[in-house]
N, C-alpha and C. Protein backbone atom coordinates (compact mmCIF):
# COMPACT_ATOMS: atom_id res chain seq x y z
N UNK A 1 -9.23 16.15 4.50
CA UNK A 1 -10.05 15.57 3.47
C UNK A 1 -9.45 15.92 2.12
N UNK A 2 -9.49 15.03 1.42
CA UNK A 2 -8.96 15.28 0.02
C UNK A 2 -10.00 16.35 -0.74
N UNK A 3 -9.72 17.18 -0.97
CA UNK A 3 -10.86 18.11 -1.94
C UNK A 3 -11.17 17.54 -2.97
N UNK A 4 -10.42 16.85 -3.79
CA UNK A 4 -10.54 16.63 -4.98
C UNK A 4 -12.24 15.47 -5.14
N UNK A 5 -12.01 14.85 -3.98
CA UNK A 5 -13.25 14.02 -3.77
C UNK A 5 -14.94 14.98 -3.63
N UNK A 6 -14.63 16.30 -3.70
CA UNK A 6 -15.69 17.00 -3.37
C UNK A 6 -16.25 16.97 -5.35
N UNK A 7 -15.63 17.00 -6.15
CA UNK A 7 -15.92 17.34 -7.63
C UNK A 7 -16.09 15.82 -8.28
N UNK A 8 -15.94 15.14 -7.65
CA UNK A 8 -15.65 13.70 -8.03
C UNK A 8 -17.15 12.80 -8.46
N UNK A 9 -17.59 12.37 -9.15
CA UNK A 9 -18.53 11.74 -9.42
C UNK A 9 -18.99 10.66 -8.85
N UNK A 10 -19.85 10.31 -8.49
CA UNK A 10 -20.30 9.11 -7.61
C UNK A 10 -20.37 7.79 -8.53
N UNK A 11 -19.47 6.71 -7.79
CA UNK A 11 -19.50 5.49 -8.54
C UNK A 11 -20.66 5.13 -8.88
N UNK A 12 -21.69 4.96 -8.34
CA UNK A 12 -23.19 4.38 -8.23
C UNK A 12 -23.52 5.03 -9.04
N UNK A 13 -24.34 6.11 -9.02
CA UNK A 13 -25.11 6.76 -10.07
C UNK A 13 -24.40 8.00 -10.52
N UNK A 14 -22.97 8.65 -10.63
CA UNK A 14 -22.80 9.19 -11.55
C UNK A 14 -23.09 10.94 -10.72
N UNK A 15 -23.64 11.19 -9.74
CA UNK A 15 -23.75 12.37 -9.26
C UNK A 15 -23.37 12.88 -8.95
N UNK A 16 -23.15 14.55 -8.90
CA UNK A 16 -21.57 15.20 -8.69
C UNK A 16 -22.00 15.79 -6.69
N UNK A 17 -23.59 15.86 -6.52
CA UNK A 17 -24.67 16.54 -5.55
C UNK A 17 -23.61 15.34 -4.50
N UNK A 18 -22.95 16.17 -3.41
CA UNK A 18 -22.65 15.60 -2.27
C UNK A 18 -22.94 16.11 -0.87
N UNK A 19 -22.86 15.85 0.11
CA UNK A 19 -23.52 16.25 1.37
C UNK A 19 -22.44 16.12 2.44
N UNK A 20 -22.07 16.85 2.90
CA UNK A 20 -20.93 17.23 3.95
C UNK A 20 -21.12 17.44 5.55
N UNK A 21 -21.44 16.56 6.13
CA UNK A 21 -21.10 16.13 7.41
C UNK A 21 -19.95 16.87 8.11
N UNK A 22 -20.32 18.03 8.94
CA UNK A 22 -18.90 18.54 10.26
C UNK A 22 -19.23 18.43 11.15
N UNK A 23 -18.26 18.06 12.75
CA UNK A 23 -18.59 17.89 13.99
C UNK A 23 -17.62 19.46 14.51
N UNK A 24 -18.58 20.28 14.54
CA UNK A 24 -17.79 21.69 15.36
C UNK A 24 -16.89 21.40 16.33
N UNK A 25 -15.68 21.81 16.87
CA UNK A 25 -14.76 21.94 17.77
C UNK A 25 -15.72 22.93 19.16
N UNK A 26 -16.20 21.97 20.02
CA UNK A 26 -16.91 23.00 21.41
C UNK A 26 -15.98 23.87 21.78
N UNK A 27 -14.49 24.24 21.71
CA UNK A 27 -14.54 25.52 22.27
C UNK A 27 -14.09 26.61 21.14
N UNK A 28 -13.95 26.03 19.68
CA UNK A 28 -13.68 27.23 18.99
C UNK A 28 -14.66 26.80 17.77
N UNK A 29 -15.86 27.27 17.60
CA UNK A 29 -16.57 27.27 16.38
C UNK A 29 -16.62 27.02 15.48
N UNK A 30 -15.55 28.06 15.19
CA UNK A 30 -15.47 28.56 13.44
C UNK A 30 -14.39 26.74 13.22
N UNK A 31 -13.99 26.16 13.95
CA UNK A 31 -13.21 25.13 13.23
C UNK A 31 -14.00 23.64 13.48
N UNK A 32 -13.97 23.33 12.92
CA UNK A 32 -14.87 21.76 12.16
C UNK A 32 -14.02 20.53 11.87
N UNK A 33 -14.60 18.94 12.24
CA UNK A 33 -13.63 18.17 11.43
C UNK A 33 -14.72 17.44 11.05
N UNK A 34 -14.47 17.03 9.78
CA UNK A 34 -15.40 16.51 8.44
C UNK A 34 -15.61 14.98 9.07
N UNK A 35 -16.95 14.63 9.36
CA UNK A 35 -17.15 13.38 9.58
C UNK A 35 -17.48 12.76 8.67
N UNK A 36 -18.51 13.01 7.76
CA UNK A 36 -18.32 12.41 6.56
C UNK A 36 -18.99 12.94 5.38
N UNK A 37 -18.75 11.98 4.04
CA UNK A 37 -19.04 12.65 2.98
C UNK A 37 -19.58 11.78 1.64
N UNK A 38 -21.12 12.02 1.60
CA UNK A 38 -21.78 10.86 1.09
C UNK A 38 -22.64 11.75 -0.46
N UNK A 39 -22.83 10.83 -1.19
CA UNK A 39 -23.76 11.10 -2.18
C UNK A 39 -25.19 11.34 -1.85
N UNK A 40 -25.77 12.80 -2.32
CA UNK A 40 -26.69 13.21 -1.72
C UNK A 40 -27.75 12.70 -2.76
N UNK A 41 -27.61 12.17 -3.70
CA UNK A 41 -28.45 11.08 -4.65
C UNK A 41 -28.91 9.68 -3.78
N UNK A 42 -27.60 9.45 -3.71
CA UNK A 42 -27.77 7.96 -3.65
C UNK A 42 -27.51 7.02 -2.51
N UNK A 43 -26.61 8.00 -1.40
CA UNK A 43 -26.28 7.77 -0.26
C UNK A 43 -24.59 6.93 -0.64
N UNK A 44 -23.91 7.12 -1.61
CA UNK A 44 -22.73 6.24 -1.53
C UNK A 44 -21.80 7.18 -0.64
N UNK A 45 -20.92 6.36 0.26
CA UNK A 45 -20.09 6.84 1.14
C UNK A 45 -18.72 7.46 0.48
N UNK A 46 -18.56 8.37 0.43
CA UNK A 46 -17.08 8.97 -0.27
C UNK A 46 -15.57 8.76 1.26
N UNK A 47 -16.44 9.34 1.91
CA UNK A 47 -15.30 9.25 3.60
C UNK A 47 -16.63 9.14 4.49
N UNK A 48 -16.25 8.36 5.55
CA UNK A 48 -16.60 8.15 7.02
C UNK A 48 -15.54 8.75 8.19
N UNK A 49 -16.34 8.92 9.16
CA UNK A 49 -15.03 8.52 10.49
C UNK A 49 -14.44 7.16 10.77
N UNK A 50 -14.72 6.02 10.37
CA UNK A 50 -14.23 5.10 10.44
C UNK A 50 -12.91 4.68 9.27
N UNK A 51 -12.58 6.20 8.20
CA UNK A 51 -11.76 6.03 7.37
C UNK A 51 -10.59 6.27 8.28
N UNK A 52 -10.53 7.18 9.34
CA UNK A 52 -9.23 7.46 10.37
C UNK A 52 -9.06 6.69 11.15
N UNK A 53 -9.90 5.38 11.19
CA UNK A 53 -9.29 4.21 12.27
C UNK A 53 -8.44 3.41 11.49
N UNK A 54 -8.81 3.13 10.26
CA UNK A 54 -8.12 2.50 9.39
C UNK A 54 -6.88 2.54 9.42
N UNK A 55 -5.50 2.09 9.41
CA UNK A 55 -3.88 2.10 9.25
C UNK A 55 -3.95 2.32 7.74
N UNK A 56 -3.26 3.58 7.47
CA UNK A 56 -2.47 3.58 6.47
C UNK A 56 -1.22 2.90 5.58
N UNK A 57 -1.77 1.77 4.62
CA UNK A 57 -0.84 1.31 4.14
C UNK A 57 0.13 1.37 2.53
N UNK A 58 1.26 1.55 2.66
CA UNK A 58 1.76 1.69 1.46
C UNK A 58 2.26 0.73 0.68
């Protein structure tokens, strides 16, 4: 996940308040992968899991 998106202001209304979505790893705990990451105002989507199906294009 890009960090920088964690300080980032929400297009919609401007809110910095975000809400962080992890799916724990079942056999080791302590490690997590970020499912998603939405505005806790307003509900705008910053990342989904459907951002890693996507093809990366340059």
């Amino acid at each position: 996940m890009n960090l920088g998106k964690l300080n980032e202001k929400c297009p919609e209304c401007g809110s910095k308040d975000k809400t962080l979505k992890r799916r724990l790893d079942s056999q080791h705990h302590a490690f997590g992968k970020t499912q998603s990451l939405t505005c806790s105002n307003c509900g705008y989507v910053f990342k989904s899991p459907e951002d890693k199906k996507r093809p990366v294009t340059h």
